[in-house]
C-alpha atoms as a PDB file:
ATOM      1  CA  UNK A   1      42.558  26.857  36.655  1.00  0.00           C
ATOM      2  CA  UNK A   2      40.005  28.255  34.717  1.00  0.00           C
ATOM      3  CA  UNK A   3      36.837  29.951  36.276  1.00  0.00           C
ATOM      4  CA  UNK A   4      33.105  28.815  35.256  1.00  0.00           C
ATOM      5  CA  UNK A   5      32.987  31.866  32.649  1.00  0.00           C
ATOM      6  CA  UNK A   6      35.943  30.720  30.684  1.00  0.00           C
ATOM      7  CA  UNK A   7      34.600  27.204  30.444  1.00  0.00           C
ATOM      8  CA  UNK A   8      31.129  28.064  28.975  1.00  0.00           C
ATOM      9  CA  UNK A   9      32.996  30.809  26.744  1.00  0.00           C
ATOM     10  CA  UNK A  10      34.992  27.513  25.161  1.00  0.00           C
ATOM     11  CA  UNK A  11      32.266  25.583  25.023  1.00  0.00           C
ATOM     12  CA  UNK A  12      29.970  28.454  23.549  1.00  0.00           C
ATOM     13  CA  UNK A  13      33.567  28.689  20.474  1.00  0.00           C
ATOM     14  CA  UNK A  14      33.325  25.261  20.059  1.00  0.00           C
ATOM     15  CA  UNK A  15      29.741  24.675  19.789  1.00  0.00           C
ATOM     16  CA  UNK A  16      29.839  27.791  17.222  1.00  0.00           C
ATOM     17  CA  UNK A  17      32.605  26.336  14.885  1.00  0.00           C
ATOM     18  CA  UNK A  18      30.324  23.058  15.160  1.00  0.00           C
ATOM     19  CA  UNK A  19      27.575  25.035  13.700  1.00  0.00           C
ATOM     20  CA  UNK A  20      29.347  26.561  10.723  1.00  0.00           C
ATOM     21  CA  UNK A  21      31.083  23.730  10.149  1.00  0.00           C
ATOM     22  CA  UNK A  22      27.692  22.217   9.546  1.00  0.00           C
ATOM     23  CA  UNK A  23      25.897  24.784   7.789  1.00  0.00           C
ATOM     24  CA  UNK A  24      28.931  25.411   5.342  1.00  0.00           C
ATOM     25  CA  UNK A  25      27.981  21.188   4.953  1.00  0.00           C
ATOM     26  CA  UNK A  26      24.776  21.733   3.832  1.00  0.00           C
ATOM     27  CA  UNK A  27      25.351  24.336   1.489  1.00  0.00           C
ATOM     28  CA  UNK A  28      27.646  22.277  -0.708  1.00  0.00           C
ATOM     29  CA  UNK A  29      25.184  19.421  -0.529  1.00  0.00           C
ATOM     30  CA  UNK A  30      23.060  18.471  -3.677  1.00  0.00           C
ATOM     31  CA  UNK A  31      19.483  19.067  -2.822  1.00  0.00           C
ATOM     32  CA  UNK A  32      17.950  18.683  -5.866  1.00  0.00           C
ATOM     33  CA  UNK A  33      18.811  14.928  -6.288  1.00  0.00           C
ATOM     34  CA  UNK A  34      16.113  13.042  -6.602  1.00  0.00           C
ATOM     35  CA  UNK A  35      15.763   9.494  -4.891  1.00  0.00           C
ATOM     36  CA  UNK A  36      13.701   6.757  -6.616  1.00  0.00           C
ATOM     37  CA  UNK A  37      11.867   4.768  -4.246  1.00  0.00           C
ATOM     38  CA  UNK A  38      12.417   0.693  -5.022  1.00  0.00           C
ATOM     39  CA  UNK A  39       9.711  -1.482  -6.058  1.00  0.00           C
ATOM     40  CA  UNK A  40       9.046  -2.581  -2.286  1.00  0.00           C
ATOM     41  CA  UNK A  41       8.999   0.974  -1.062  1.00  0.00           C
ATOM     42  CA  UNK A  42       6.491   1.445  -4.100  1.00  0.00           C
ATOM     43  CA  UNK A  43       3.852  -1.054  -3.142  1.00  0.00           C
ATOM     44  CA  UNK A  44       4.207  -0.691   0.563  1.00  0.00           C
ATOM     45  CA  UNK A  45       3.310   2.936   0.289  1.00  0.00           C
ATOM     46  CA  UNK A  46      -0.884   2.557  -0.520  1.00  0.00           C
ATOM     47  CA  UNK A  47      -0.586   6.308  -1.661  1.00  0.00           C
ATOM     48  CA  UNK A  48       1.565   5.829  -4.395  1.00  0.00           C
ATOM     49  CA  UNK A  49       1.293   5.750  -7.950  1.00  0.00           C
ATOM     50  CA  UNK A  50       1.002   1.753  -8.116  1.00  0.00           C
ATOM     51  CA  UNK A  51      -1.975   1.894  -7.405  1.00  0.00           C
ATOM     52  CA  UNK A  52      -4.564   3.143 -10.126  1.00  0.00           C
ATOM     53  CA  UNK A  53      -2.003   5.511 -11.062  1.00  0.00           C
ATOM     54  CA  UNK A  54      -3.490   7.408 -13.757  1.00  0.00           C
ATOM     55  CA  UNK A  55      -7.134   7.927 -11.746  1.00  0.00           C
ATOM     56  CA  UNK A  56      -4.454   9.421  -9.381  1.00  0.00           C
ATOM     57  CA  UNK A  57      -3.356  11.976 -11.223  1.00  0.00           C
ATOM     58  CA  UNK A  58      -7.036  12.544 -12.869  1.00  0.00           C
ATOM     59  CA  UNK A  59      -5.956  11.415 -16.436  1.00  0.00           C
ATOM     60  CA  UNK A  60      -8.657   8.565 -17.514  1.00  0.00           C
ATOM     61  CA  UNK A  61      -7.569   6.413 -20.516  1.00  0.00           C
ATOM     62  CA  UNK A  62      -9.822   6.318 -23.465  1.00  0.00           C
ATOM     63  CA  UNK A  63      -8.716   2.691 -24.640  1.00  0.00           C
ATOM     64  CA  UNK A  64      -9.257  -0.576 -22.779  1.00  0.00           C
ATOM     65  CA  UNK A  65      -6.873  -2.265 -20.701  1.00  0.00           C
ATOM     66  CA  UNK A  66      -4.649  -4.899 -22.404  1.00  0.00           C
ATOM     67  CA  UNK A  67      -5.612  -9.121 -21.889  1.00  0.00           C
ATOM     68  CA  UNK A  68      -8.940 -10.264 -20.279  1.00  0.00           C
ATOM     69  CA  UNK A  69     -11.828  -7.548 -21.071  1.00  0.00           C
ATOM     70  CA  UNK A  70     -14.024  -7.416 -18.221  1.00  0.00           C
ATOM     71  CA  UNK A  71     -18.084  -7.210 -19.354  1.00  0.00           C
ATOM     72  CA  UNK A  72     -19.582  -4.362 -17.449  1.00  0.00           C
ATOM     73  CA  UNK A  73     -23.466  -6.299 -17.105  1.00  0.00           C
ATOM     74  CA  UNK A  74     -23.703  -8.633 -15.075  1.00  0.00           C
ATOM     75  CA  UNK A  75     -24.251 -12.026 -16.164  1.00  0.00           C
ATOM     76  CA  UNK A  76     -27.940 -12.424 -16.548  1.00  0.00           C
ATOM     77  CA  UNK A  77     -29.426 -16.188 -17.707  1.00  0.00           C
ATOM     78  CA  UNK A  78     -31.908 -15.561 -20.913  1.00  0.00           C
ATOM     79  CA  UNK A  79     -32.727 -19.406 -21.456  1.00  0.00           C
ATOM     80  CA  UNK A  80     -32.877 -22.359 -19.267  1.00  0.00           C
ATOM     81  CA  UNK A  81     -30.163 -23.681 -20.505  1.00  0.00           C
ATOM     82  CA  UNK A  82     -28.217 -20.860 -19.690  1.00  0.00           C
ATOM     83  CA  UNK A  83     -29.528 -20.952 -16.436  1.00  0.00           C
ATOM     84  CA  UNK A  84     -28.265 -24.875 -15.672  1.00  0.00           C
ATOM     85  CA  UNK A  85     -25.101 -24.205 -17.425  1.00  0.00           C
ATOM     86  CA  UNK A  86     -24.618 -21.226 -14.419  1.00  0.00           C
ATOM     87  CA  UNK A  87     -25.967 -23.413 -11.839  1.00  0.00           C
ATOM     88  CA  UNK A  88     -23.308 -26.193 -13.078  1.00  0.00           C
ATOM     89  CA  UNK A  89     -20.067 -23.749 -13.467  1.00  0.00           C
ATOM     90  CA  UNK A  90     -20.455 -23.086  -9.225  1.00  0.00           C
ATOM     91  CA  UNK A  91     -19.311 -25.910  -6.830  1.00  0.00           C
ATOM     92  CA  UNK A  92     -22.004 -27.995  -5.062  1.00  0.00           C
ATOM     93  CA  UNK A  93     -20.959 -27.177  -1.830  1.00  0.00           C
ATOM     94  CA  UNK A  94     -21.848 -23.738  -2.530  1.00  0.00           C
ATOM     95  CA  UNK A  95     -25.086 -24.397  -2.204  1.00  0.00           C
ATOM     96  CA  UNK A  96     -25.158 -26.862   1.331  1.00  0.00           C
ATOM     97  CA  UNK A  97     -26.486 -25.012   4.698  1.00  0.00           C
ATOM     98  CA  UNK A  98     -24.386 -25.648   7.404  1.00  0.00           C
ATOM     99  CA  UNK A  99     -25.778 -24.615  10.781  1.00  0.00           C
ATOM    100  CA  UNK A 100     -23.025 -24.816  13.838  1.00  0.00           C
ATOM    101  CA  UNK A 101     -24.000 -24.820  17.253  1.00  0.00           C
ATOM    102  CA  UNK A 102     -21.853 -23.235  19.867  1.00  0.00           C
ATOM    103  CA  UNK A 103     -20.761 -26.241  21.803  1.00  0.00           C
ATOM    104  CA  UNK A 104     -17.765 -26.865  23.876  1.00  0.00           C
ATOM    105  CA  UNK A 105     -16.649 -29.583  20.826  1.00  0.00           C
ATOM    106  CA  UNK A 106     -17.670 -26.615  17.888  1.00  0.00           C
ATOM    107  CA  UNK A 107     -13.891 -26.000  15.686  1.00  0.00           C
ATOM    108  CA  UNK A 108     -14.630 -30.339  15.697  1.00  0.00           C
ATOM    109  CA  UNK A 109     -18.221 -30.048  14.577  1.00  0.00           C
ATOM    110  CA  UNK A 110     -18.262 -27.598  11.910  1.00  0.00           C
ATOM    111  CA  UNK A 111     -17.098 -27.986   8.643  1.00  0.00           C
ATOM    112  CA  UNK A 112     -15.011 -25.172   7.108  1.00  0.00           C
END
């Protein structure tokens, strides 16, 4: 049969024709392809483009965003009236204190 030299110097001609084999592979392969990522791979990714994309890349647009303009201020009441028609716009239970003891019974005795 064969002796323990023989067998690692077939092994040692196969795993060498393996290794052309695979680098003559990768030379004919296109590397310069470019792969666009899907929308889902997009927006899972937090450090791509999606979001704020041009503060990304440092470019700052000089015109305003298209649909609902945002005002900078804040709103800030000049008349009474302005003042009850803010106090009106939020919902009443806005403004109700609910204190919740911790009790054996409390998910039951607070309300959300």
């Amino acid at each position: 049969m064969f002796g323990p030299a023989q067998v690692f110097a077939s092994i040692q001609k196969r795993r060498i024709k393996a290794v052309r084999q695979l680098t003559h592979a990768r030379t004919k392969t296109d590397t310069t392809r470019i792969v666009k990522k899907t929308i889902v791979q997009k927006y899972g990714d937090f450090g791509s483009s999606v979001y704020a994309p041009l503060q990304r890349e440092g470019r700052f647009p000089e015109t305003k965003p298209a649909g609902k303009e945002i005002d900078p201020e804040p709103f800030v009441p000049r008349t009474l009236n302005s003042l009850y028609e803010l106090e009106n716009s939020v919902p009443v239970r806005r403004f109700e204190l609910f204190v919740c003891v911790s009790t054996k019974q409390w998910p039951q005795q607070c309300p959300n």
